[in-house]
Every structure is written in C-alpha cells, then in structure tokens.
N, C-alpha and C. Protein backbone atom coordinates (compact mmCIF):
# COMPACT_ATOMS: atom_id res chain seq x y z
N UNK A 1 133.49 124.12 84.41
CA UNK A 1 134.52 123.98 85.42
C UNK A 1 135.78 124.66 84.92
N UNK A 2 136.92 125.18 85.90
CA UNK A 2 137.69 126.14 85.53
C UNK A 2 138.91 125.08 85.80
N UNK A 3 139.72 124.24 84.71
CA UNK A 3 140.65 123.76 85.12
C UNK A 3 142.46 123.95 84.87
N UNK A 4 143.00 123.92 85.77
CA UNK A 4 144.41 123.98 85.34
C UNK A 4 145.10 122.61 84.84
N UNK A 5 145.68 122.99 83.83
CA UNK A 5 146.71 121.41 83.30
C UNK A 5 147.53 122.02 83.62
N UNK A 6 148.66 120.81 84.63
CA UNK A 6 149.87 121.08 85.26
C UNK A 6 150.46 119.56 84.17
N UNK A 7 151.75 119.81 83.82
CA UNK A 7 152.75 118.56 83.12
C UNK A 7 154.15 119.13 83.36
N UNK A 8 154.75 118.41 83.07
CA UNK A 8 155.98 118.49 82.49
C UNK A 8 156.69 118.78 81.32
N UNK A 9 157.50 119.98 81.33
CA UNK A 9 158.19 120.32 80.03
C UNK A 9 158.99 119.55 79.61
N UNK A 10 159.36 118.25 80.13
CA UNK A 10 159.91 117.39 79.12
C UNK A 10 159.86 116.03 78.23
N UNK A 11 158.38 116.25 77.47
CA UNK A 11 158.01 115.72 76.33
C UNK A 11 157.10 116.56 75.88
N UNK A 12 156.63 116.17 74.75
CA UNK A 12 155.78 116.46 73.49
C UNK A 12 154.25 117.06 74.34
N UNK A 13 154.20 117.73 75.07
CA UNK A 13 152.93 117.76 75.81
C UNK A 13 152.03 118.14 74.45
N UNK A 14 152.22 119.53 73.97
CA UNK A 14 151.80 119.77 72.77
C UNK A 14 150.66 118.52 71.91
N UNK A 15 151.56 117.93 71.44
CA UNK A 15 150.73 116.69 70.66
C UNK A 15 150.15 115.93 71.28
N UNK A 16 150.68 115.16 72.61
CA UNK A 16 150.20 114.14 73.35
C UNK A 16 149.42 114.72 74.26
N UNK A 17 149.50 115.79 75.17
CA UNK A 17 147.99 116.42 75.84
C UNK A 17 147.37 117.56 75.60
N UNK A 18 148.03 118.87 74.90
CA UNK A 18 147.21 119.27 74.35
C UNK A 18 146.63 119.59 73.81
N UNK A 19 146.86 119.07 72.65
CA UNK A 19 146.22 118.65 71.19
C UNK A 19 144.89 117.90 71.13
N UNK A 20 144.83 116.91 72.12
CA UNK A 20 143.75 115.89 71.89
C UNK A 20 142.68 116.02 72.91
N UNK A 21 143.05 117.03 73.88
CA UNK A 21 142.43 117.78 74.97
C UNK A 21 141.46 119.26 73.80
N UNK A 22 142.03 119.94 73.04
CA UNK A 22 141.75 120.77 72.20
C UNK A 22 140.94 120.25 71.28
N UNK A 23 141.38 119.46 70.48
CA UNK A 23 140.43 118.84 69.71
C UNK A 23 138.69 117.84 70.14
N UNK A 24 139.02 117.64 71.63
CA UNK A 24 137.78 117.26 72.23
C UNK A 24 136.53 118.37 72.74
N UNK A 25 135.30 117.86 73.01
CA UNK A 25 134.44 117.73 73.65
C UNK A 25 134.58 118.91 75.24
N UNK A 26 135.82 118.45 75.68
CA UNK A 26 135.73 118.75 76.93
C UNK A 26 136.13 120.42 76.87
N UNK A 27 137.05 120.65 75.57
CA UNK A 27 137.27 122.06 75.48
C UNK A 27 135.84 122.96 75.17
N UNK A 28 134.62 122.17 75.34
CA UNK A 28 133.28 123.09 74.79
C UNK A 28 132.89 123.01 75.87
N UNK A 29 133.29 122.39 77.30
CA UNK A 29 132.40 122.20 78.28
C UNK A 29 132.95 123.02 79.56
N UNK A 30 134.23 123.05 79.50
CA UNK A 30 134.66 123.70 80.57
C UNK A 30 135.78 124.59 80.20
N UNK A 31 136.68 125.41 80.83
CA UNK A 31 137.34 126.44 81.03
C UNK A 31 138.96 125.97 81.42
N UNK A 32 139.64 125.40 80.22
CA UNK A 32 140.58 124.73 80.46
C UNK A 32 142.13 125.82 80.10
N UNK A 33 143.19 125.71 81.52
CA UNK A 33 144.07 126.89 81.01
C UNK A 33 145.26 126.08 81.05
N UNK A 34 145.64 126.27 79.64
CA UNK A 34 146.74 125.16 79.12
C UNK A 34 148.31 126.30 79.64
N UNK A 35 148.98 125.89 80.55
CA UNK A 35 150.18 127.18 80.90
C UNK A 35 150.94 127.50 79.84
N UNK A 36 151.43 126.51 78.77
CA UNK A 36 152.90 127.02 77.97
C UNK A 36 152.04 127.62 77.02
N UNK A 37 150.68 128.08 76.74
CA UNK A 37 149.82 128.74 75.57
C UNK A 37 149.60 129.91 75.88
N UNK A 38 150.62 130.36 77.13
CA UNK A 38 150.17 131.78 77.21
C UNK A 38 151.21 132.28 78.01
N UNK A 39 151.56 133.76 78.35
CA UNK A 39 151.92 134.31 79.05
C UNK A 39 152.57 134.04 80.01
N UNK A 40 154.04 133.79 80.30
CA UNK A 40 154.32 133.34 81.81
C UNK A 40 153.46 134.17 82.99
N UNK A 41 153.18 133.22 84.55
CA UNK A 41 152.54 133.99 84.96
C UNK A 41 152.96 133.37 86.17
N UNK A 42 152.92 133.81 87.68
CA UNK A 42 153.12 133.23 88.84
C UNK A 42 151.99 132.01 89.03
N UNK A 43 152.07 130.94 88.98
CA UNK A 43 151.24 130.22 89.40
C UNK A 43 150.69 130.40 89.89
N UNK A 44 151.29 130.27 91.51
CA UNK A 44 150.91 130.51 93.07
C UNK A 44 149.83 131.43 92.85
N UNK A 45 150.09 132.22 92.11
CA UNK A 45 148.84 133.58 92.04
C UNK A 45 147.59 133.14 91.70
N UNK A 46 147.49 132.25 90.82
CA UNK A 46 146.41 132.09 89.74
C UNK A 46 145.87 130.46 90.52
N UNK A 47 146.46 129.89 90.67
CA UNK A 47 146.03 128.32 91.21
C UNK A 47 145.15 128.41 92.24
N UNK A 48 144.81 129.11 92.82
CA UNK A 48 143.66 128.95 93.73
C UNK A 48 142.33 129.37 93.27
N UNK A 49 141.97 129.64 92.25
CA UNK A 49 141.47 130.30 91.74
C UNK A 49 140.46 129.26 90.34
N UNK A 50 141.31 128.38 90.46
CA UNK A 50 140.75 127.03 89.47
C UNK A 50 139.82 125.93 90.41
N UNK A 51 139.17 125.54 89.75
CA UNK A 51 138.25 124.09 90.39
C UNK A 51 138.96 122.90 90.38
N UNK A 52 139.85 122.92 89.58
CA UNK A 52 140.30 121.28 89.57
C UNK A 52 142.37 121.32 88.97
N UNK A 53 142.90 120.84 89.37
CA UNK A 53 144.36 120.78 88.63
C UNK A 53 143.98 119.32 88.31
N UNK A 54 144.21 119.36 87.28
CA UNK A 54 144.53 118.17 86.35
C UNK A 54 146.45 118.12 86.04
N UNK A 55 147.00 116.65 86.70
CA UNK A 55 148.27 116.68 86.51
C UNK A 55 148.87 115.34 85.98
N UNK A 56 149.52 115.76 84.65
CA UNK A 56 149.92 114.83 83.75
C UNK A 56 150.99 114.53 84.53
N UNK A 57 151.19 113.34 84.84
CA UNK A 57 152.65 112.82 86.03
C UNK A 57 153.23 111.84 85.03
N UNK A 58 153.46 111.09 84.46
CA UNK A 58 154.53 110.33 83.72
C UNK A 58 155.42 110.66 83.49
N UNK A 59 156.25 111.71 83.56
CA UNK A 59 157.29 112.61 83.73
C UNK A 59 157.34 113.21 84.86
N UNK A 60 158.92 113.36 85.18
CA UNK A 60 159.29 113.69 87.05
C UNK A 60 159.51 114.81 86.15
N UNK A 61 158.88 116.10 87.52
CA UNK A 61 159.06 117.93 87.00
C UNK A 61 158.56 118.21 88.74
N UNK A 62 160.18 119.17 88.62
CA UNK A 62 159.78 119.69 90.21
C UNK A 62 158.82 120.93 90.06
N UNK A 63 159.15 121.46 89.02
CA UNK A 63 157.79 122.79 89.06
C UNK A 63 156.13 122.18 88.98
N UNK A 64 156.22 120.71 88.84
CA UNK A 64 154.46 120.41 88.60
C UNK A 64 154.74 119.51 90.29
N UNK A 65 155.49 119.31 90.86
CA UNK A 65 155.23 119.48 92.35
C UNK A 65 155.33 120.19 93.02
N UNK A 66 155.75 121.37 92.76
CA UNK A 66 155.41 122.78 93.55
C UNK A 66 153.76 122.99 93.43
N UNK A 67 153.70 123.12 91.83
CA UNK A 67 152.61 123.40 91.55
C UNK A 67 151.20 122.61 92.44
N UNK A 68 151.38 121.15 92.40
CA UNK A 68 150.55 120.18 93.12
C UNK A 68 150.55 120.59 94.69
N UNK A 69 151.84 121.19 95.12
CA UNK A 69 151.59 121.73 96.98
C UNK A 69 150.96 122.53 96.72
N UNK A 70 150.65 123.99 96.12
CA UNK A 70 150.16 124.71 96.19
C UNK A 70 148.59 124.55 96.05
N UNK A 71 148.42 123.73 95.08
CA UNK A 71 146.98 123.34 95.19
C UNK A 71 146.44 122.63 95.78
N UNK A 72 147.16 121.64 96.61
CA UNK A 72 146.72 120.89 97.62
C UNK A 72 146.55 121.69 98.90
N UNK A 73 147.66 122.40 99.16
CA UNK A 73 147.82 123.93 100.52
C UNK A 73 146.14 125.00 100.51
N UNK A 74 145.94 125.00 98.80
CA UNK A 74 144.16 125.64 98.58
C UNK A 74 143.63 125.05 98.47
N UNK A 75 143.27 123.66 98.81
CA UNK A 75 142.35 123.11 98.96
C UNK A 75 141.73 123.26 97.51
N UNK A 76 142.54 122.92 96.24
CA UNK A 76 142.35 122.84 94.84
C UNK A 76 141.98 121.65 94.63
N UNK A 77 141.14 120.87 94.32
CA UNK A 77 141.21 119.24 94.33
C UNK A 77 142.54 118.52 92.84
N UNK A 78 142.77 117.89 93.24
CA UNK A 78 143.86 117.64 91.96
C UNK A 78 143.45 115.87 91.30
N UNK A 79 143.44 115.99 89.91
CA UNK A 79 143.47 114.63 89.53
C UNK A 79 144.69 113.96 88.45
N UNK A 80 145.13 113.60 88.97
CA UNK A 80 146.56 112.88 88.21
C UNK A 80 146.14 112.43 87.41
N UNK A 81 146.41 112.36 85.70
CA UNK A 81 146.34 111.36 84.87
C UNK A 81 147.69 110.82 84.61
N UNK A 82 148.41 109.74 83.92
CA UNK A 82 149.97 109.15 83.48
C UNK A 82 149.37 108.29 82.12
N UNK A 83 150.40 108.02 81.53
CA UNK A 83 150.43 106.96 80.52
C UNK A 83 151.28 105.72 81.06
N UNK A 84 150.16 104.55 80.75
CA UNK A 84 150.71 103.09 80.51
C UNK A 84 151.90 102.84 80.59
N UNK A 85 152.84 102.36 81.58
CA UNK A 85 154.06 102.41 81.98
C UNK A 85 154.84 103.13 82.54
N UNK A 86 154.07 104.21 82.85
CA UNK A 86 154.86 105.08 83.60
C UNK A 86 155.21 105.10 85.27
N UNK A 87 156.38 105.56 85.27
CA UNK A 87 156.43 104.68 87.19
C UNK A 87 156.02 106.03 87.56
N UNK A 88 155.62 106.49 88.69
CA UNK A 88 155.35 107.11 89.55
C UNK A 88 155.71 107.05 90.45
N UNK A 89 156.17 108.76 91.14
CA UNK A 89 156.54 109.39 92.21
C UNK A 89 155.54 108.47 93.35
N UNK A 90 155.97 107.87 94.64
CA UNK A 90 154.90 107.81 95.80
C UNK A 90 154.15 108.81 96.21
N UNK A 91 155.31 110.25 96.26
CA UNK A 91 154.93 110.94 97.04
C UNK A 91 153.62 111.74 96.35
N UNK A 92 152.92 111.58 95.44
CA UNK A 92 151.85 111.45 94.25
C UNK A 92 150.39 111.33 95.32
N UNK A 93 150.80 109.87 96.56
CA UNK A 93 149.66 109.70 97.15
C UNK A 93 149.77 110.33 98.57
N UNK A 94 150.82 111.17 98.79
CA UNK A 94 150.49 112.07 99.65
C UNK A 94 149.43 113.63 99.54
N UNK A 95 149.42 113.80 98.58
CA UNK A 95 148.54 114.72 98.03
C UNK A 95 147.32 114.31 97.12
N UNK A 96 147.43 113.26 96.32
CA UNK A 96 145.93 112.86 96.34
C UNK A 96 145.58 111.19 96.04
N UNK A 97 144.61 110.86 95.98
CA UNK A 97 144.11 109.47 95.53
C UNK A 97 143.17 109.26 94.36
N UNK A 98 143.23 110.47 93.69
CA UNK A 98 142.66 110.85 92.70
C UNK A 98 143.33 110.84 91.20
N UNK A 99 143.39 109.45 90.61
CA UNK A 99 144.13 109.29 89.27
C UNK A 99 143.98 108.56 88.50
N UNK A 100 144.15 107.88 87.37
CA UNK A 100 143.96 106.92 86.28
C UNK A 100 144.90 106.97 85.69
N UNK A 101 145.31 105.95 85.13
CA UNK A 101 145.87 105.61 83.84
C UNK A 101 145.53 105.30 82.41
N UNK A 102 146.42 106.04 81.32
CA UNK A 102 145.75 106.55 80.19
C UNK A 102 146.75 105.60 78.67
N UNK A 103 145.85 104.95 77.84
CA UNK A 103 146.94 103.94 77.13
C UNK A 103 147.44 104.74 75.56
N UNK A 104 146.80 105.94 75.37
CA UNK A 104 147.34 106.50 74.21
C UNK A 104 146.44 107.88 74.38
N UNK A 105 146.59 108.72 73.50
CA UNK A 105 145.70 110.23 73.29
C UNK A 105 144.33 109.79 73.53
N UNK A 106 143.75 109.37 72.65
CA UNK A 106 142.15 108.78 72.60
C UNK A 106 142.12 108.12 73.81
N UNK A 107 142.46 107.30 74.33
CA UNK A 107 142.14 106.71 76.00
C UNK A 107 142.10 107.96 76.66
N UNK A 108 142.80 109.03 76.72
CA UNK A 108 142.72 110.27 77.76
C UNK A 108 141.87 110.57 77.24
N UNK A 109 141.43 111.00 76.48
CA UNK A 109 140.20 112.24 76.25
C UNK A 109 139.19 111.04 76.62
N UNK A 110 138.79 109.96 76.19
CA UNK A 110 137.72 109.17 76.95
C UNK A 110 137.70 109.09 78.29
N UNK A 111 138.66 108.68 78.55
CA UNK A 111 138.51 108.79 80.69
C UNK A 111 138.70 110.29 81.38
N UNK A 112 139.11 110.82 80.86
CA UNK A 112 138.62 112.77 81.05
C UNK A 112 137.40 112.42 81.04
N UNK A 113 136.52 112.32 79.92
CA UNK A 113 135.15 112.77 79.47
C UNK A 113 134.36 111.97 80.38
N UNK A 114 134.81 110.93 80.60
CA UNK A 114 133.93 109.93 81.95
C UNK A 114 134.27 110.14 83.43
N UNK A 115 135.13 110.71 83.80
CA UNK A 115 135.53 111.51 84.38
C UNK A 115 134.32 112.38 84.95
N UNK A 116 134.57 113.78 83.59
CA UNK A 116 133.52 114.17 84.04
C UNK A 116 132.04 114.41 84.03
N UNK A 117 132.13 113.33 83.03
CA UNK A 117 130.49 112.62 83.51
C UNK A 117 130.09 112.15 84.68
N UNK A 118 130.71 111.42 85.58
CA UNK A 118 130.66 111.01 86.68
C UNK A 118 130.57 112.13 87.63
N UNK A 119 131.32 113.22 87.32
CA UNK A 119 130.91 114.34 88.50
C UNK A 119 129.98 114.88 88.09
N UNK A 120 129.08 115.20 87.33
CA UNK A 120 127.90 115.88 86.92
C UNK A 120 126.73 115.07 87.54
C-alpha cells in the first residue's frame, strides 16, 4: 500500500512517528512517504496518488488540514491516529470516522500493524 503521513511540524515527529514507523515491520510491507524526508513538493500534486493518508492529529496544523481536504476532495481514504490526551479538532469527523488512539511509540506501531492486518 502507498501511504502518505500527514502531521504537524510542531513536535518531535522525527522520534515520536517517524522513527518507530521506520524501525517497524510496516516499513517492509508497504510504501510509506514520510514529507519532511524529502524534497519540498506540492502536495495537492502528489496526494491523489496514495492509497491511504495516515494523519497524526494531536497537534492543530492548518497545512495537515488542507492536506486532509484534499484527500478527502480524491476520494483518498484517511486514518487519523493522536496520542492519549490529546483534544481534537471536531471538524476531524467531518472528513472521516476513521481513527484510534495511540498511548506511546510502541502502542502506534502495534495498532498500525493491526490496522493493517485487519484490511488484508
């Protein structure tokens, strides 16, 4: 599967998602394009073009709700993950119903991986 990680630039994404996303399982299984590891690039261009946006929301970022219209506008399916305490935007369930909550690094990469076990 070809997925986009959408987050927010303001925390540690690096260590806390994609580090432990890298170091897993799931980086041998699918086609994961981490944005700040490469090249700036127009989103809009490239987002339709993925199977799934995966969007770290525990942090408010208006560019990862642009990003979420656009993939919702292509009919991109999107799945929210957050960490344990984090409040959330409503407007989150206008675009999907598709999310979990995650209690440290190791809890995400397990409910990713069951995740997508469940779609297989």
């Amino acid at each position: 599967m070809k997925i986009y990680l959408s987050h927010s630039s303001y925390y540690d994404y690096v260590n806390e998602l994609y580090n432990p996303i890298k170091n897993s399982e799931l980086i041998k299984e699918h086609e994961i394009y981490f944005p700040h590891d490469c090249d700036p690039v127009n989103t809009k261009d490239i987002i339709g073009s993925f199977d799934l946006v995966i969007c770290e929301v525990s942090f408010p970022s208006t560019g990862q709700g642009i990003e979420m219209g656009w993939a919702d506008f292509m009919d991109v399916p999107i799945l929210c993950i957050y960490k344990s305490g984090s409040k959330l935007s409503s407007a989150i369930n206008l675009i999907t119903n598709n999310y979990f909550e995650y209690s440290n690094e190791n809890d995400l990469v397990i409910k990713l991986q069951n995740y997508f076990s469940n779609k297989a």
